[in-house]
PDB file of N, CA and C in Angstrom:
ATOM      1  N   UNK A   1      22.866 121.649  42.616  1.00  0.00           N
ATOM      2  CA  UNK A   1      23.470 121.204  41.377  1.00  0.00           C
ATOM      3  C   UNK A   1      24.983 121.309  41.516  1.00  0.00           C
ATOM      4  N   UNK A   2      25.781 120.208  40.938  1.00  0.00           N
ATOM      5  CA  UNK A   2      27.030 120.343  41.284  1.00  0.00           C
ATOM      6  C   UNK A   2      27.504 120.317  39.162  1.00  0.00           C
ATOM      7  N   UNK A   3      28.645 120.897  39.115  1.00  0.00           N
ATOM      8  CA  UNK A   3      29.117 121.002  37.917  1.00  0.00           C
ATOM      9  C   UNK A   3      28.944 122.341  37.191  1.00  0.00           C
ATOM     10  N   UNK A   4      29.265 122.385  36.181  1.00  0.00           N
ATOM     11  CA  UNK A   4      29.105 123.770  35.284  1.00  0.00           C
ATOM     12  C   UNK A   4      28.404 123.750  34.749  1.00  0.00           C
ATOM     13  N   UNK A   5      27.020 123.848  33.905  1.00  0.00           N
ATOM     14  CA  UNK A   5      26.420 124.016  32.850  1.00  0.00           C
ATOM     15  C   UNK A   5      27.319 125.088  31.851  1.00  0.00           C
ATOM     16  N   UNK A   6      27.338 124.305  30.547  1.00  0.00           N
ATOM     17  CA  UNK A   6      27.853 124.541  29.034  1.00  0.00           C
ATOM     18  C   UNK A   6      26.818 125.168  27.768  1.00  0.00           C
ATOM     19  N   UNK A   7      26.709 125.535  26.986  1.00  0.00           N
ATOM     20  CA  UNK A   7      25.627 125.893  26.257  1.00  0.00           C
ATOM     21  C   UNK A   7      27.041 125.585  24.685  1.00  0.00           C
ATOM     22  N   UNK A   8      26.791 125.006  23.958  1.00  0.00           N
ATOM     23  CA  UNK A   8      27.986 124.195  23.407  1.00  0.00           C
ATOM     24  C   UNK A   8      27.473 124.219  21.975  1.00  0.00           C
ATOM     25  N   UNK A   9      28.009 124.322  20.645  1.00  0.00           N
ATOM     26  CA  UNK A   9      27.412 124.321  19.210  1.00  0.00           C
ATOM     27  C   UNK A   9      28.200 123.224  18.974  1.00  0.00           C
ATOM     28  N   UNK A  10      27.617 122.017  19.464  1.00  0.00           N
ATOM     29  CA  UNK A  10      28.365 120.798  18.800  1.00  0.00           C
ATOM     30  C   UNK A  10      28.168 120.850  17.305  1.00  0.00           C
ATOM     31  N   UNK A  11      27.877 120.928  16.200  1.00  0.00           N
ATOM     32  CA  UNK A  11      27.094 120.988  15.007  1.00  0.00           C
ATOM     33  C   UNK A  11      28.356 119.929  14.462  1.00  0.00           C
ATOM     34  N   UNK A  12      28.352 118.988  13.891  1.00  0.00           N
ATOM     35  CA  UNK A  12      29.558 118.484  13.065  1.00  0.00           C
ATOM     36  C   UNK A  12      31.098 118.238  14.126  1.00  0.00           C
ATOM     37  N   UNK A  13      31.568 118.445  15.489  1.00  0.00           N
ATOM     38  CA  UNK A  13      32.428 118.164  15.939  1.00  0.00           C
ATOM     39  C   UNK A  13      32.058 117.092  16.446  1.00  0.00           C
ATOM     40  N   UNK A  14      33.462 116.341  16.618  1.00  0.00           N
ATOM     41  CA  UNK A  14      33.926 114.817  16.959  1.00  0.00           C
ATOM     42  C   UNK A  14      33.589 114.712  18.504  1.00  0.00           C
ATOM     43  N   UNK A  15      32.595 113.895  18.766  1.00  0.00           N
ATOM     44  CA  UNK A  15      32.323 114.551  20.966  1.00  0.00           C
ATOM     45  C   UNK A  15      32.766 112.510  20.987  1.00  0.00           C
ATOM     46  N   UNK A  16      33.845 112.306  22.266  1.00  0.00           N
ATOM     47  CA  UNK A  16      33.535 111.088  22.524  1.00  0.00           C
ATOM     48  C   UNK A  16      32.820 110.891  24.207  1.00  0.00           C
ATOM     49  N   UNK A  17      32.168 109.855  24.259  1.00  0.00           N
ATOM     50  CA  UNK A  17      31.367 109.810  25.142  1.00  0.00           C
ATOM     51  C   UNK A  17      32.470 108.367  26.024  1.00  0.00           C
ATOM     52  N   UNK A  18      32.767 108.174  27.321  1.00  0.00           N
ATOM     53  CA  UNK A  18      33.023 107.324  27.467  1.00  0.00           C
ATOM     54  C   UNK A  18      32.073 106.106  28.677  1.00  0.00           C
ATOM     55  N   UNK A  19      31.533 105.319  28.081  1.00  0.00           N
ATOM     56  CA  UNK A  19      30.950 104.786  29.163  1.00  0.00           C
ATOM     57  C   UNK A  19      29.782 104.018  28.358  1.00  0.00           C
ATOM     58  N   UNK A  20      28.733 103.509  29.240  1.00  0.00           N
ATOM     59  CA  UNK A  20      27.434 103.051  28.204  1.00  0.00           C
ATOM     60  C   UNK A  20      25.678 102.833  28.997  1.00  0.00           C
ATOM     61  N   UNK A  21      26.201 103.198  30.282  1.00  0.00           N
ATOM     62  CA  UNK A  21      25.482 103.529  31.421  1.00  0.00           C
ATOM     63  C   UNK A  21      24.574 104.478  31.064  1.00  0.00           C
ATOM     64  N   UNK A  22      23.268 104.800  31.861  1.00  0.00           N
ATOM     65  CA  UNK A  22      22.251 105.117  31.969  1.00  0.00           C
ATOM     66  C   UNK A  22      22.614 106.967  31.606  1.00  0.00           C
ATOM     67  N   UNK A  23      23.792 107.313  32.627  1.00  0.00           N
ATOM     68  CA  UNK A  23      24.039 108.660  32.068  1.00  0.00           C
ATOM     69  C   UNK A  23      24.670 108.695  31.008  1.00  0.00           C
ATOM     70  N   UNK A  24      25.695 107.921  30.127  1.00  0.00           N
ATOM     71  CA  UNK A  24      26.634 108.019  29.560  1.00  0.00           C
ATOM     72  C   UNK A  24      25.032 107.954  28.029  1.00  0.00           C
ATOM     73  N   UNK A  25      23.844 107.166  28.327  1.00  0.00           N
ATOM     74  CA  UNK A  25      23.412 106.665  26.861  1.00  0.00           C
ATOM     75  C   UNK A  25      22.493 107.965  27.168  1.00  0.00           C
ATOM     76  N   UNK A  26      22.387 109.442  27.826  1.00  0.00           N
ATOM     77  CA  UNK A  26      21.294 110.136  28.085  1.00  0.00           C
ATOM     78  C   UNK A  26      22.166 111.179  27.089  1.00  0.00           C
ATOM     79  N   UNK A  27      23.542 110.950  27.783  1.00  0.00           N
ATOM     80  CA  UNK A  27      24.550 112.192  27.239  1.00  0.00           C
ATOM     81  C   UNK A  27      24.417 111.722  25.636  1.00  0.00           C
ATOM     82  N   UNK A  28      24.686 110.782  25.416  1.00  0.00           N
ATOM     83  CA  UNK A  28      25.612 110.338  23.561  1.00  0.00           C
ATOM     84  C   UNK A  28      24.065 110.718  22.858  1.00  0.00           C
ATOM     85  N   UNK A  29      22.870 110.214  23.432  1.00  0.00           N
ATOM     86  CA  UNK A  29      21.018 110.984  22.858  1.00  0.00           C
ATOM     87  C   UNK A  29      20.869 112.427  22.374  1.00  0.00           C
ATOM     88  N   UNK A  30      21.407 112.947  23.103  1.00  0.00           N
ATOM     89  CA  UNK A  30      21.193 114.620  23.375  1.00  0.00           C
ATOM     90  C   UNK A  30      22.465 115.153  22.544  1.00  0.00           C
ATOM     91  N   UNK A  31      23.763 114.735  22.784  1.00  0.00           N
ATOM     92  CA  UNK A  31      24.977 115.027  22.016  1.00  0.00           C
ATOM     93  C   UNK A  31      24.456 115.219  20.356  1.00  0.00           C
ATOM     94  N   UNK A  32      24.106 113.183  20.429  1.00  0.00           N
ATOM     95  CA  UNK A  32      23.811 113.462  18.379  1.00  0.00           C
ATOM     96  C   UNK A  32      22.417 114.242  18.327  1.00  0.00           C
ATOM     97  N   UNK A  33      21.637 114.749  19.322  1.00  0.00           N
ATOM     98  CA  UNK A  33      20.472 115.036  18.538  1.00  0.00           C
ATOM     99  C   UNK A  33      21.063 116.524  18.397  1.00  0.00           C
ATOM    100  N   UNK A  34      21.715 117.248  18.970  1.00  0.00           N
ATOM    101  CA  UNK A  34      22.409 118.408  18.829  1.00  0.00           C
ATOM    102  C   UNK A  34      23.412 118.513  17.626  1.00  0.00           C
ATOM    103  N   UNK A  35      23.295 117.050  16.958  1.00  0.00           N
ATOM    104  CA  UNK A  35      24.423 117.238  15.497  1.00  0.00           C
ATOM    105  C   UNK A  35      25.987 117.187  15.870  1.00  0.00           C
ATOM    106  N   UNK A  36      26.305 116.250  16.760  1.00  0.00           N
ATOM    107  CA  UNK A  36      27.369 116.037  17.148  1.00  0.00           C
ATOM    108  C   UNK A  36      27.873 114.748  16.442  1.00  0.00           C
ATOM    109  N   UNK A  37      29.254 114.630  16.242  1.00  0.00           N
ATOM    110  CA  UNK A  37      29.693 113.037  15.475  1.00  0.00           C
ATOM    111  C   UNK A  37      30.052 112.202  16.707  1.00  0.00           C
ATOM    112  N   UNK A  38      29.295 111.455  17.107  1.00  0.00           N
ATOM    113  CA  UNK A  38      29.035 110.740  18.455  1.00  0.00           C
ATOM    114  C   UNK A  38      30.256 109.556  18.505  1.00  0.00           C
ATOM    115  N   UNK A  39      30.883 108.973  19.072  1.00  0.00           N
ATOM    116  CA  UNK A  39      31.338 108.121  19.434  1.00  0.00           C
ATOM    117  C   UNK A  39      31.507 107.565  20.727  1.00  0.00           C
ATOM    118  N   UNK A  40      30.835 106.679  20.926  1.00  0.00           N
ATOM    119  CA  UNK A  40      30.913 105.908  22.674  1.00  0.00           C
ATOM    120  C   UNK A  40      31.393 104.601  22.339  1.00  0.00           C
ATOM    121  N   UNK A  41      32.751 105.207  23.575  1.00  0.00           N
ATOM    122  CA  UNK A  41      33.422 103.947  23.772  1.00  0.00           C
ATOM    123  C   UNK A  41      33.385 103.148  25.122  1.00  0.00           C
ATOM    124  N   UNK A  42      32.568 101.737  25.037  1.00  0.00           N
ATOM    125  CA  UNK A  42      32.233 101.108  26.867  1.00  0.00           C
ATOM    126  C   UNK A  42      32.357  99.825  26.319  1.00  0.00           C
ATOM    127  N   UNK A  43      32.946  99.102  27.333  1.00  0.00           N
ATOM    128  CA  UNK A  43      32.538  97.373  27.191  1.00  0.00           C
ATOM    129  C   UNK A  43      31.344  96.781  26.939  1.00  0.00           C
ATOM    130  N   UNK A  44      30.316  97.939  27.221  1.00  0.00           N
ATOM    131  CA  UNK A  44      28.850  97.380  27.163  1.00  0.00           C
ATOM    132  C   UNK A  44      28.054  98.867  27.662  1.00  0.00           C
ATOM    133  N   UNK A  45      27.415  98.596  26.636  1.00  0.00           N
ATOM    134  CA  UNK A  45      26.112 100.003  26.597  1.00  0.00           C
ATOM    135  C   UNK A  45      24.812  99.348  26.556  1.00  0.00           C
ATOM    136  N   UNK A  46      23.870 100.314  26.798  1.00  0.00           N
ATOM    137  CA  UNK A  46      22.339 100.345  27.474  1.00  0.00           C
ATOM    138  C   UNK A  46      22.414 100.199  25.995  1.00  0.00           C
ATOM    139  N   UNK A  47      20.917  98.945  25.773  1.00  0.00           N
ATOM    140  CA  UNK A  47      19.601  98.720  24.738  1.00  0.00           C
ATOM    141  C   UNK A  47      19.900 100.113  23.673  1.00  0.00           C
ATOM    142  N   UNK A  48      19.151 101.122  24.853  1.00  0.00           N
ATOM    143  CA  UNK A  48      18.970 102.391  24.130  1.00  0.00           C
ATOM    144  C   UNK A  48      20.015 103.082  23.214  1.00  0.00           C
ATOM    145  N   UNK A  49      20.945 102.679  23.332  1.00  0.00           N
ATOM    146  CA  UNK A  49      21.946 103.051  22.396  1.00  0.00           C
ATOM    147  C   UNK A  49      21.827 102.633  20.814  1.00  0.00           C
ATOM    148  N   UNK A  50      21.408 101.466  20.872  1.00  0.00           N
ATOM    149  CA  UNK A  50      21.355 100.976  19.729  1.00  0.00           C
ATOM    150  C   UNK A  50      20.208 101.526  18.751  1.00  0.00           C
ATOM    151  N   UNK A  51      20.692 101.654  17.705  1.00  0.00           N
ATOM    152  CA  UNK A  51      19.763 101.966  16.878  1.00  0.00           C
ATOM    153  C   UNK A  51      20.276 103.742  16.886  1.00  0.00           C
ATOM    154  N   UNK A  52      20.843 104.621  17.886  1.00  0.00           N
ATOM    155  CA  UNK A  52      20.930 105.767  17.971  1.00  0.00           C
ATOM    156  C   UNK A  52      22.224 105.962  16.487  1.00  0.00           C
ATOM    157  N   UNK A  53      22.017 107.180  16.178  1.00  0.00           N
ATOM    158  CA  UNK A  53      22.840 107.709  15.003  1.00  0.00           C
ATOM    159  C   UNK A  53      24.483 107.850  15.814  1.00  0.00           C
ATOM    160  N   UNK A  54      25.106 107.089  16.244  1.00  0.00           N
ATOM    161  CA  UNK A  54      26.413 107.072  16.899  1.00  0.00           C
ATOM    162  C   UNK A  54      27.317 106.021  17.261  1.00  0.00           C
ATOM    163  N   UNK A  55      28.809 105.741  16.704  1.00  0.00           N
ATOM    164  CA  UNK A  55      29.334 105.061  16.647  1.00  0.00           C
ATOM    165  C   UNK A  55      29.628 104.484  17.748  1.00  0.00           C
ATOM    166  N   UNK A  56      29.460 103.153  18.446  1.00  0.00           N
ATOM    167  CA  UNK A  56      29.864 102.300  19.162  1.00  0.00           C
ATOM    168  C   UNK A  56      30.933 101.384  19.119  1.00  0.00           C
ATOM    169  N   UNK A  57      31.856 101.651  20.176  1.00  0.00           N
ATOM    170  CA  UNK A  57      32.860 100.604  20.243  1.00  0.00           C
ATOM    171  C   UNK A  57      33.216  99.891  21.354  1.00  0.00           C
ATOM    172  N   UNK A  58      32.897  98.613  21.619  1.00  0.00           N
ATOM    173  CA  UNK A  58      32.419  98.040  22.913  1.00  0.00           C
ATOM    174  C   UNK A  58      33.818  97.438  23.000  1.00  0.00           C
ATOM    175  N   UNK A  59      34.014  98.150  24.096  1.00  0.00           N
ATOM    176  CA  UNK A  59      35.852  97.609  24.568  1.00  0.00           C
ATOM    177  C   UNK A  59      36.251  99.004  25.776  1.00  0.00           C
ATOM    178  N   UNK A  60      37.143  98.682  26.575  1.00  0.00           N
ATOM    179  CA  UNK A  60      37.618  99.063  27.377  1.00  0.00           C
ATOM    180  C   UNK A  60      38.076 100.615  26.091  1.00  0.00           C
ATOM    181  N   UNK A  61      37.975 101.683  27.533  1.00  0.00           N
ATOM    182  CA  UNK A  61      38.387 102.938  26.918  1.00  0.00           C
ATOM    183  C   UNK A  61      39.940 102.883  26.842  1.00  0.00           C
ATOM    184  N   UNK A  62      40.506 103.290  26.189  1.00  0.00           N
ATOM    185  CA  UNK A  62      42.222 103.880  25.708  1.00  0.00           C
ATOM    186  C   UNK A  62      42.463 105.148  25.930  1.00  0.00           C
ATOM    187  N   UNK A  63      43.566 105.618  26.351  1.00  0.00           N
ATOM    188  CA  UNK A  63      43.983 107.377  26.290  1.00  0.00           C
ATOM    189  C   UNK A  63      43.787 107.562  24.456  1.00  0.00           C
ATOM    190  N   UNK A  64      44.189 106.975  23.963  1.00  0.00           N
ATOM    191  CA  UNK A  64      43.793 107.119  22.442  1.00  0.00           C
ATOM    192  C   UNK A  64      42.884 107.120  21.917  1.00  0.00           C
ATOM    193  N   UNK A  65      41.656 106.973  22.292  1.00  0.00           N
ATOM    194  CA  UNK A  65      40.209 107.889  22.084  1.00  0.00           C
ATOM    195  C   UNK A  65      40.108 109.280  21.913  1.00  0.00           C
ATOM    196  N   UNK A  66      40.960 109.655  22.604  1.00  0.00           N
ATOM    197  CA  UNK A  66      40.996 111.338  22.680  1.00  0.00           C
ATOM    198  C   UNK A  66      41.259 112.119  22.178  1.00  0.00           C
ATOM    199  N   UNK A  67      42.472 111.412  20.887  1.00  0.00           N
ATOM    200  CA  UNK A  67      42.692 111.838  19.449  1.00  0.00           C
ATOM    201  C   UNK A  67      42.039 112.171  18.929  1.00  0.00           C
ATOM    202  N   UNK A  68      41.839 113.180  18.265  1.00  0.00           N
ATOM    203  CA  UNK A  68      40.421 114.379  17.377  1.00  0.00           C
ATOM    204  C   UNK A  68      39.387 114.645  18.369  1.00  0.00           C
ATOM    205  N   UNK A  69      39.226 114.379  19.551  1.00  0.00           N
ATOM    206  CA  UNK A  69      37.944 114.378  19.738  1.00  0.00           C
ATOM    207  C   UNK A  69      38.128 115.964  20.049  1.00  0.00           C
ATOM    208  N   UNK A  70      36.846 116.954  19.880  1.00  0.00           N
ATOM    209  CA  UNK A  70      36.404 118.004  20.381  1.00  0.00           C
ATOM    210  C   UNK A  70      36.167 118.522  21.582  1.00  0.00           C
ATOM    211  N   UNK A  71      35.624 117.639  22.121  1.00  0.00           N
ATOM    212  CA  UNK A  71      34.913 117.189  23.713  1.00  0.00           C
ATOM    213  C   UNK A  71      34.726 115.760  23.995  1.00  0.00           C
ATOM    214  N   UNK A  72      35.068 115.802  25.531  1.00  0.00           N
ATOM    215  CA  UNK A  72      34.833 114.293  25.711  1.00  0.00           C
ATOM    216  C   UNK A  72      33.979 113.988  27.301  1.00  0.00           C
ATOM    217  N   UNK A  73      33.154 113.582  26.918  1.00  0.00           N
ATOM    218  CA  UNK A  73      31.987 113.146  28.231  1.00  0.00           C
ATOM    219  C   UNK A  73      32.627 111.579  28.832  1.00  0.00           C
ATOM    220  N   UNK A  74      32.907 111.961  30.352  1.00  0.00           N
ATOM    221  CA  UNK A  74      33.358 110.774  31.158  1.00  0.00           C
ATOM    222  C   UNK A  74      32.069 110.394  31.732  1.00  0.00           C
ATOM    223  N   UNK A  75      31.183 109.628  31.489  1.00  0.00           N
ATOM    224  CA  UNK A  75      30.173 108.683  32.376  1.00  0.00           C
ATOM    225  C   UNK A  75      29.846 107.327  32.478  1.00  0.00           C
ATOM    226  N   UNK A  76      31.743 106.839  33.321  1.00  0.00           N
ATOM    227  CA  UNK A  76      31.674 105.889  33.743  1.00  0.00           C
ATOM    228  C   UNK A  76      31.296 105.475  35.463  1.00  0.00           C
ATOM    229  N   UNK A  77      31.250 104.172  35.626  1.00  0.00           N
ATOM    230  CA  UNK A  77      31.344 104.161  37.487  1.00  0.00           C
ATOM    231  C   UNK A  77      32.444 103.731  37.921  1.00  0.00           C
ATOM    232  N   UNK A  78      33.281 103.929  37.036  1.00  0.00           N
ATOM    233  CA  UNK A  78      35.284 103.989  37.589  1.00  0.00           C
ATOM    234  C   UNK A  78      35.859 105.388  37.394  1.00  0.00           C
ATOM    235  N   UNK A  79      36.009 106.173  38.743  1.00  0.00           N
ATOM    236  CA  UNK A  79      36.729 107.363  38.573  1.00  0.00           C
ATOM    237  C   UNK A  79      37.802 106.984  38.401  1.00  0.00           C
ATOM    238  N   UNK A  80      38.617 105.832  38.343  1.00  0.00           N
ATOM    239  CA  UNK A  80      40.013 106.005  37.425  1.00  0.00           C
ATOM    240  C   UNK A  80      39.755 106.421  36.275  1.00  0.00           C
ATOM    241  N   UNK A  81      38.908 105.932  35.377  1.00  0.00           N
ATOM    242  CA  UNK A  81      38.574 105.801  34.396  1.00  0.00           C
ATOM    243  C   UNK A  81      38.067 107.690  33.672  1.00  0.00           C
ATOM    244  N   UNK A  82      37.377 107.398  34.154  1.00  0.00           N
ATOM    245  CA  UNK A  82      36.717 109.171  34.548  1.00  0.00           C
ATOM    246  C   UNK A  82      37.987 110.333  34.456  1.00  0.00           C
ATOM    247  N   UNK A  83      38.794 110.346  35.283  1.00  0.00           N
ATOM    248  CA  UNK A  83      40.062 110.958  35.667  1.00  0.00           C
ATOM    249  C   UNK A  83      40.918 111.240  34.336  1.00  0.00           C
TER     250      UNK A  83
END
């Protein structure tokens, strides 16, 4: 396993997710079902997103996403992007 495991009380904080990919729509699932205020921002997200309790905004990510957010999940397949 590579990375840190977190144990995290999202309850009501702002988490943005960036991306819309297979990991990015597993993370933004699990985020709101944990009571997080979801926002994923990707040019294009998985089916599965839709319908989920979390705001979508289909457009290229901005450094200005990052404003309020609490936490922010990078799962794109551009490590510029990621970075």
């Amino acid at each position: 396993m590579t990375g840190f495991p977190l144990l995290l009380d999202v309850t009501g904080r702002r988490v943005l997710v960036v991306g819309g990919g297979v990991v990015a729509t597993r993370r933004a699932i699990a985020l709101a079902a944990a009571g997080a205020q979801v926002r994923v921002v990707a040019p294009k997200v998985s089916e599965d997103l839709h319908g989920v309790d979390v705001d979508l905004e289909l457009r290229e990510f901005a450094d200005s996403d990052l404003d309020g957010a609490w936490l922010a999940v990078a799962a794109t397949d551009n490590p510029t992007v990621n970075s």
